[in-house]
Protein backbone atom coordinates (compact mmCIF):
# COMPACT_ATOMS: atom_id res chain seq x y z
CA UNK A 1 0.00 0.00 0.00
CA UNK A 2 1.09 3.20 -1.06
CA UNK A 3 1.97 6.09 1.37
CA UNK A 4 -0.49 9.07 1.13
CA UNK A 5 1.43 12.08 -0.91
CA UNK A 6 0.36 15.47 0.23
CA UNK A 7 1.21 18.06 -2.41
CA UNK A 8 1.34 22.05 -1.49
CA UNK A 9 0.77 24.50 -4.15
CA UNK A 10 -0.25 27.96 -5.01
CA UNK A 11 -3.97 28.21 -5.31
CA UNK A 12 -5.69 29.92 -7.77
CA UNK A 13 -6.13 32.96 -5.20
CA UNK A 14 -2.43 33.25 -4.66
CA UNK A 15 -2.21 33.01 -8.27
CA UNK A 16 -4.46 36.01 -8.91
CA UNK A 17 -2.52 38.14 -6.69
CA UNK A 18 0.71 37.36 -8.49
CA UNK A 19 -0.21 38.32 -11.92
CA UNK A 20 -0.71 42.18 -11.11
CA UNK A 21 2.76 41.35 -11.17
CA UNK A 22 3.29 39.57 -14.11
CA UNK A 23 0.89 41.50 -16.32
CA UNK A 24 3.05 45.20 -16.50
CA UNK A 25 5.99 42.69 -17.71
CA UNK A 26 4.55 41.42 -20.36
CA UNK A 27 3.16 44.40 -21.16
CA UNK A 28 6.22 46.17 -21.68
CA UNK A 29 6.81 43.71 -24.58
CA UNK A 30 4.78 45.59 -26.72
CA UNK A 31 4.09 49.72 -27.68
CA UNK A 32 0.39 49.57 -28.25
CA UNK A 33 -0.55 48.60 -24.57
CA UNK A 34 0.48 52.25 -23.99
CA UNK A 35 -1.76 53.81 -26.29
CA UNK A 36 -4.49 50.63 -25.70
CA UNK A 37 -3.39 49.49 -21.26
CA UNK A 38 -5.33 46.69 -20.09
CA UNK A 39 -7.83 47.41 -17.97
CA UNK A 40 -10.00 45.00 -15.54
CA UNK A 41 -14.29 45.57 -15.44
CA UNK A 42 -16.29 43.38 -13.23
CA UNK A 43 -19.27 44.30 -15.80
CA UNK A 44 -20.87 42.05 -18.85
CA UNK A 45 -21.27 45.02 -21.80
CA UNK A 46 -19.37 47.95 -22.01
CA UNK A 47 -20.71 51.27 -22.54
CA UNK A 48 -19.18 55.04 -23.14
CA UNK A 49 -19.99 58.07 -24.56
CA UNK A 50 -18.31 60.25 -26.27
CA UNK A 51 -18.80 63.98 -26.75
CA UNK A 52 -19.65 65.44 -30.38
CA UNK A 53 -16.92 68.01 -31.93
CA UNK A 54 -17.20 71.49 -31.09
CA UNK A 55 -18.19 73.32 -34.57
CA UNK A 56 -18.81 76.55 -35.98
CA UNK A 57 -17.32 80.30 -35.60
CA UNK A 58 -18.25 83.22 -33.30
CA UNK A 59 -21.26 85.12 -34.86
CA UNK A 60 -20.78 89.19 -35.01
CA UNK A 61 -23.01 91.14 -33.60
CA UNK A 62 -22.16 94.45 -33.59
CA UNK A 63 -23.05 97.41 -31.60
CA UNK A 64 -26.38 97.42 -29.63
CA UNK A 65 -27.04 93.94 -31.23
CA UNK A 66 -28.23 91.25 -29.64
CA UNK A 67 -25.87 88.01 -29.51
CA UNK A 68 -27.27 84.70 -31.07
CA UNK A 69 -27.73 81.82 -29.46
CA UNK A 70 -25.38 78.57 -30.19
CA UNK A 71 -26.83 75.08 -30.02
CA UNK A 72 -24.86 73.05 -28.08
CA UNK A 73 -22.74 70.18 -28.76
CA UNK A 74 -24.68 66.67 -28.48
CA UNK A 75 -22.77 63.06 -27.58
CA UNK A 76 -22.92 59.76 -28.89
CA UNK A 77 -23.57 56.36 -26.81
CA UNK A 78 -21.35 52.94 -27.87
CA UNK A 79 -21.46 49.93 -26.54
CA UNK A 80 -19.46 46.50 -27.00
CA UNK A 81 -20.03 43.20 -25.52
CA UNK A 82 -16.61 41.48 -24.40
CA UNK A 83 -15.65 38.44 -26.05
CA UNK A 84 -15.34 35.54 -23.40
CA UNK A 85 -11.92 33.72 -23.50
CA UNK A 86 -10.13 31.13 -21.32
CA UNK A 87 -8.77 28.15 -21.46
CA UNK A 88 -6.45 25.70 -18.84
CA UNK A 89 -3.18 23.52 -18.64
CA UNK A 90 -2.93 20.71 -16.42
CA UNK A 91 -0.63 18.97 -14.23
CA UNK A 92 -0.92 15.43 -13.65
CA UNK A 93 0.65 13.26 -10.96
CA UNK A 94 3.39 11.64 -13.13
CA UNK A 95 4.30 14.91 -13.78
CA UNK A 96 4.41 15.63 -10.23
CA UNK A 97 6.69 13.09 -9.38
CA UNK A 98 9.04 12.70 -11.89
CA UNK A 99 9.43 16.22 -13.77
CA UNK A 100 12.99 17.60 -12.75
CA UNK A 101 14.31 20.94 -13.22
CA UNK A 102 15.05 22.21 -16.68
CA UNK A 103 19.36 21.89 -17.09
CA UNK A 104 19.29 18.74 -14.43
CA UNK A 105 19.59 15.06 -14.07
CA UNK A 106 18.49 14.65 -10.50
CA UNK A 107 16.82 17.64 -9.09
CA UNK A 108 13.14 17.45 -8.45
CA UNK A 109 11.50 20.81 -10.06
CA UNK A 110 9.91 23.16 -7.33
CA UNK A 111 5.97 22.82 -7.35
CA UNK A 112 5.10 26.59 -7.25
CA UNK A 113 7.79 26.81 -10.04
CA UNK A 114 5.41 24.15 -11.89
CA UNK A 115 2.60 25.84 -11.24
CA UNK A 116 3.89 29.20 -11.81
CA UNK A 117 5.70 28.42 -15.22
CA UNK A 118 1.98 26.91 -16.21
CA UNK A 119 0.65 30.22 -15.19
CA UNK A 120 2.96 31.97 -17.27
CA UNK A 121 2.27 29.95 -20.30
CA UNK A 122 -1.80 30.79 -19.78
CA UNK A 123 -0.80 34.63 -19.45
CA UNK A 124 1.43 35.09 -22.33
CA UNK A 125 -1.05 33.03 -24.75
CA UNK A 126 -3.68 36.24 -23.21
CA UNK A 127 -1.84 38.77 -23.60
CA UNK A 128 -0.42 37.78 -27.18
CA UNK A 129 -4.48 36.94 -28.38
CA UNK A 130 -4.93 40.43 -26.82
CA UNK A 131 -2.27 41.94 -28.57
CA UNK A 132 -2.79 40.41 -31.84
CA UNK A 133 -6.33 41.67 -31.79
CA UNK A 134 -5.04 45.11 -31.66
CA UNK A 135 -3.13 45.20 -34.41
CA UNK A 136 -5.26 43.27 -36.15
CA UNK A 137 -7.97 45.84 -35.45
CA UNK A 138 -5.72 48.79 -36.10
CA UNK A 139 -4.12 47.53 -39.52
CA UNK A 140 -7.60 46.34 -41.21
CA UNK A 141 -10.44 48.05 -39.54
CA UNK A 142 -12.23 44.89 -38.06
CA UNK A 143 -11.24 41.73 -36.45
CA UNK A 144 -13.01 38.13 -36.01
CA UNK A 145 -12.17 35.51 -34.08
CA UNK A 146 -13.22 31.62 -34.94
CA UNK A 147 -13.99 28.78 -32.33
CA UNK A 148 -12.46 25.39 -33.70
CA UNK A 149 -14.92 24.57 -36.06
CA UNK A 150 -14.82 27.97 -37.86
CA UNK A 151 -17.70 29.62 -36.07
CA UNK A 152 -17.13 33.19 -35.11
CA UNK A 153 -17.22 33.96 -31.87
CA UNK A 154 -16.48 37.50 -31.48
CA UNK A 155 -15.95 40.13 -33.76
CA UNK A 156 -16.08 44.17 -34.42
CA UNK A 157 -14.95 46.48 -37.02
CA UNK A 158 -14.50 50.05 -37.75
CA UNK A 159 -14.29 52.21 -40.76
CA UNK A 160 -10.55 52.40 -42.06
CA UNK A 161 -9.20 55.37 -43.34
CA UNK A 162 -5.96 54.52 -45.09
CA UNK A 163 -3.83 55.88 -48.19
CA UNK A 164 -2.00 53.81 -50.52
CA UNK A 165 1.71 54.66 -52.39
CA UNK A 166 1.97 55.56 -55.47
CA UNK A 167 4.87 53.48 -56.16
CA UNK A 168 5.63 50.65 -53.66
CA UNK A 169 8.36 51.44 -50.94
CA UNK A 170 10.65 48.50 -52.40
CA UNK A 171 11.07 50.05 -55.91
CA UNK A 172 13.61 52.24 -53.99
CA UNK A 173 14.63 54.06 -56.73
CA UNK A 174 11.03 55.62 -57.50
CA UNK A 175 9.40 55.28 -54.44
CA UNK A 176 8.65 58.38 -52.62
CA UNK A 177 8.10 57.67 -48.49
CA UNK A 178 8.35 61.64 -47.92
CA UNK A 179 5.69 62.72 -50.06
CA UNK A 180 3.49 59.92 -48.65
CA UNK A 181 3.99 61.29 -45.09
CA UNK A 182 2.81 64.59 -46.81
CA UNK A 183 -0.12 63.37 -48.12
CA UNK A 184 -0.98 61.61 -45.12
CA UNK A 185 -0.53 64.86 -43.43
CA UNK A 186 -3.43 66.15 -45.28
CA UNK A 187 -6.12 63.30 -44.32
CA UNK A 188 -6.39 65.24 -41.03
CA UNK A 189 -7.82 68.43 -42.45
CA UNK A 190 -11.83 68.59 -41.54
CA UNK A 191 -11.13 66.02 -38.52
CA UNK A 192 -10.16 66.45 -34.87
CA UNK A 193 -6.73 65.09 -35.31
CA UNK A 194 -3.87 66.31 -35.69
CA UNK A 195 -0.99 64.27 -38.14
CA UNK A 196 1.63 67.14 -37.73
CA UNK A 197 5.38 67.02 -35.55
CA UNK A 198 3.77 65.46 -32.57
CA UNK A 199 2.47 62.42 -34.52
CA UNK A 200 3.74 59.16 -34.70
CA UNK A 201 3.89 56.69 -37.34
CA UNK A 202 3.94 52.71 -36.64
CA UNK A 203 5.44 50.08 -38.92
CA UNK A 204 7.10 46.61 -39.22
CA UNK A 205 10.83 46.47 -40.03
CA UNK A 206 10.39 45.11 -43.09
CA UNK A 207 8.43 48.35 -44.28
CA UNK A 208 10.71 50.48 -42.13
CA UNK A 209 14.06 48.78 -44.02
CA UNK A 210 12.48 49.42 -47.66
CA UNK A 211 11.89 53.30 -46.01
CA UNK A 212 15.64 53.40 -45.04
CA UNK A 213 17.03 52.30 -48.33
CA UNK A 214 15.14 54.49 -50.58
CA UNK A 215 17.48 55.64 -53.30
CA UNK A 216 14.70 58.13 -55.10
CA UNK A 217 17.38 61.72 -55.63
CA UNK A 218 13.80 63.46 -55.38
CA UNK A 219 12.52 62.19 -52.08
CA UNK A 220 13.81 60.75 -48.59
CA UNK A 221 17.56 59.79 -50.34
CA UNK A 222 17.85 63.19 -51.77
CA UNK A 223 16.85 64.75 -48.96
CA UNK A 224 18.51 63.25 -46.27
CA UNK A 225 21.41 61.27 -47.78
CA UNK A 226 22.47 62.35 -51.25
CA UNK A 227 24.98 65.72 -49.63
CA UNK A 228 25.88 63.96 -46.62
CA UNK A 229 27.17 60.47 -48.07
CA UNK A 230 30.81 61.68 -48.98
CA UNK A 231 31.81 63.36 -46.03
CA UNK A 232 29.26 61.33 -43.01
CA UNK A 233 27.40 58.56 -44.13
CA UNK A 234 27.04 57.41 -40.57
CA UNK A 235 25.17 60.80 -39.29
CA UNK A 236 23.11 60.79 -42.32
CA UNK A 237 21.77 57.28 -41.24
CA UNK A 238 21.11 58.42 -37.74
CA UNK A 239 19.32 61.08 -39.23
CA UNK A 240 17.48 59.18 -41.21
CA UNK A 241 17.11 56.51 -37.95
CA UNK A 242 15.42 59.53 -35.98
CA UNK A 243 12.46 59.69 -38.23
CA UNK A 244 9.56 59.94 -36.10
CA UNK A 245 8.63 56.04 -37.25
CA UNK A 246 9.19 53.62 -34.74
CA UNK A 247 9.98 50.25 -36.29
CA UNK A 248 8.19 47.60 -34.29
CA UNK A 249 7.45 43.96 -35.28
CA UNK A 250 6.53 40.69 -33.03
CA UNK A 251 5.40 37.22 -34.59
CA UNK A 252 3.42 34.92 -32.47
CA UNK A 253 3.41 31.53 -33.45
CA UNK A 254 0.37 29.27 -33.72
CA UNK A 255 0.32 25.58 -32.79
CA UNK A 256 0.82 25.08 -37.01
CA UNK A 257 4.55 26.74 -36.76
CA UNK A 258 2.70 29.73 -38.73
CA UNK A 259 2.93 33.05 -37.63
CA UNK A 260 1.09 36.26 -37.54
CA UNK A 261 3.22 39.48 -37.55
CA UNK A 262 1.95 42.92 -36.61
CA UNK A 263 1.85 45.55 -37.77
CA UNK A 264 2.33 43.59 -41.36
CA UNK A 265 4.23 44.45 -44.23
CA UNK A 266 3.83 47.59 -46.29
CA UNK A 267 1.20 49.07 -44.10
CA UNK A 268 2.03 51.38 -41.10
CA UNK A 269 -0.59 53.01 -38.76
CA UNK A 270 -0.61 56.80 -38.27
CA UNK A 271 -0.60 57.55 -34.08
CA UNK A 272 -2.41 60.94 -33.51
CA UNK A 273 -0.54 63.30 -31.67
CA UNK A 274 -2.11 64.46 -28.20
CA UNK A 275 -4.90 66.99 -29.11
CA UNK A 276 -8.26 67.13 -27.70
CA UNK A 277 -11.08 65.35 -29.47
CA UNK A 278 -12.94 68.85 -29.69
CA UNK A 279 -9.79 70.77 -31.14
């Protein structure tokens, strides 16, 4: 007869206190939680309003005249229902007895680090679907997110605004990145944004490599590289480096060895600088 084995581990209350501590970590991973933090509701649908833009210029009156009354701004009411998510790992009681530590031959593995590293594995597969939703969201305008036999489970979209190249940023002889930025500039004219100095521009490396190796005399080469080449090539790149477009990619692989990279390739999303909504 076997003796009883008592086994002492974190439970899942312990658990939820540590990953306050966990969750800024992985967070730091990746840009867009600063412009998109995680935050935790206790409620089933999630509602906000938003105030319309402020419109309209000052009416004259002149002398002895009576002003004119201004109708004021209205709001508008959204609402989104959260998708539901979750999922376990387990831990069985071979593994209990028998898994060693990682690097050894004889050295039983530490339960809480069991249960912790199984915790960790749970997280980051959250905070990657989280992040990839993002991106996804931010790049195309919608997102949608299948159960295992193909049936959507949850889903939203937006309408996209987006601009496309003349000529694509890997002919890098013809391509022209600058005047794109310029006409992207002009997108924000009639809206309450702002796509001036203060803004900042998102892309992949790949996109951000074909931007660095234009070679078009009448665009970003010409006007950042073509005088400086013979005497500093190496301050000309850093100038060109201190574009305000932050190069940022991060694959996450799927259980197929495929991977999904945001933001992708030849797109790059345009970060409003800070303005308020009613400017």
């Amino acid at each position: 007869m076997n003796d009883t084995v008592i086994y002492d581990y974190p439970d899942a209350a312990e658990l939820r206190e540590i990953e306050p501590e966990l969750l800024p970590m992985a967070e730091e991973e990746d840009p867009i939680f600063k412009e998109f933090p995680i935050e935790e509701s206790e409620y089933d649908r999630l509602i906000w309003v938003q105030k319309d833009n402020y419109f309209g210029l000052q009416q004259v009156r002149g002398l002895e005249g009576e002003p004119r009354a201004v109708k004021r701004v209205g709001s508008k009411q959204y609402d989104m229902e959260p998708g539901e998510y979750g999922e376990y790992t387990t831990i069985d009681s071979k593994e209990l007895q028998q898994r060693r530590k990682l690097a050894t031959w004889n050295e039983p593995i530490n339960i809480d680090e069991l249960v912790g590293d199984a915790q960790m594995l749970l997280l980051r597969r959250r905070i990657d679907r989280i992040r990839y939703i993002i991106w996804t969201l931010l790049t195309t305008g919608q997102f949608a997110i299948p159960q295992a036999d193909g049936t959507i489970l949850h889903a939203d979209r937006f309408p996209l605004r987006t601009a496309t190249s003349a000529v694509a940023w890997t002919t890098y002889a013809t391509a022209t990145p600058f005047a794109d930025f310029q006409a992207v500039q002009l997108l924000a004219l009639g809206q309450s944004v702002d796509f001036g100095a203060g803004a900042t521009m998102w892309m992949n490396r790949v996109t951000a490599n074909a931007l660095l190796r234009n070679a078009n005399p009448a665009d970003i080469f010409g006007r950042f590289l073509s005088r400086s080449l013979r005497t500093d090539a190496s301050g000309a790149a850093r100038r060109l480096e201190a574009l305000p477009v932050p190069a940022w990619q991060r694959s996450v692989f799927s259980a197929f060895a495929r991977f999904f990279a945001r933001p992708s390739d030849s797109t790059y999303d345009l970060e409003n600088s800070p303005r308020d909504h009613r400017g």
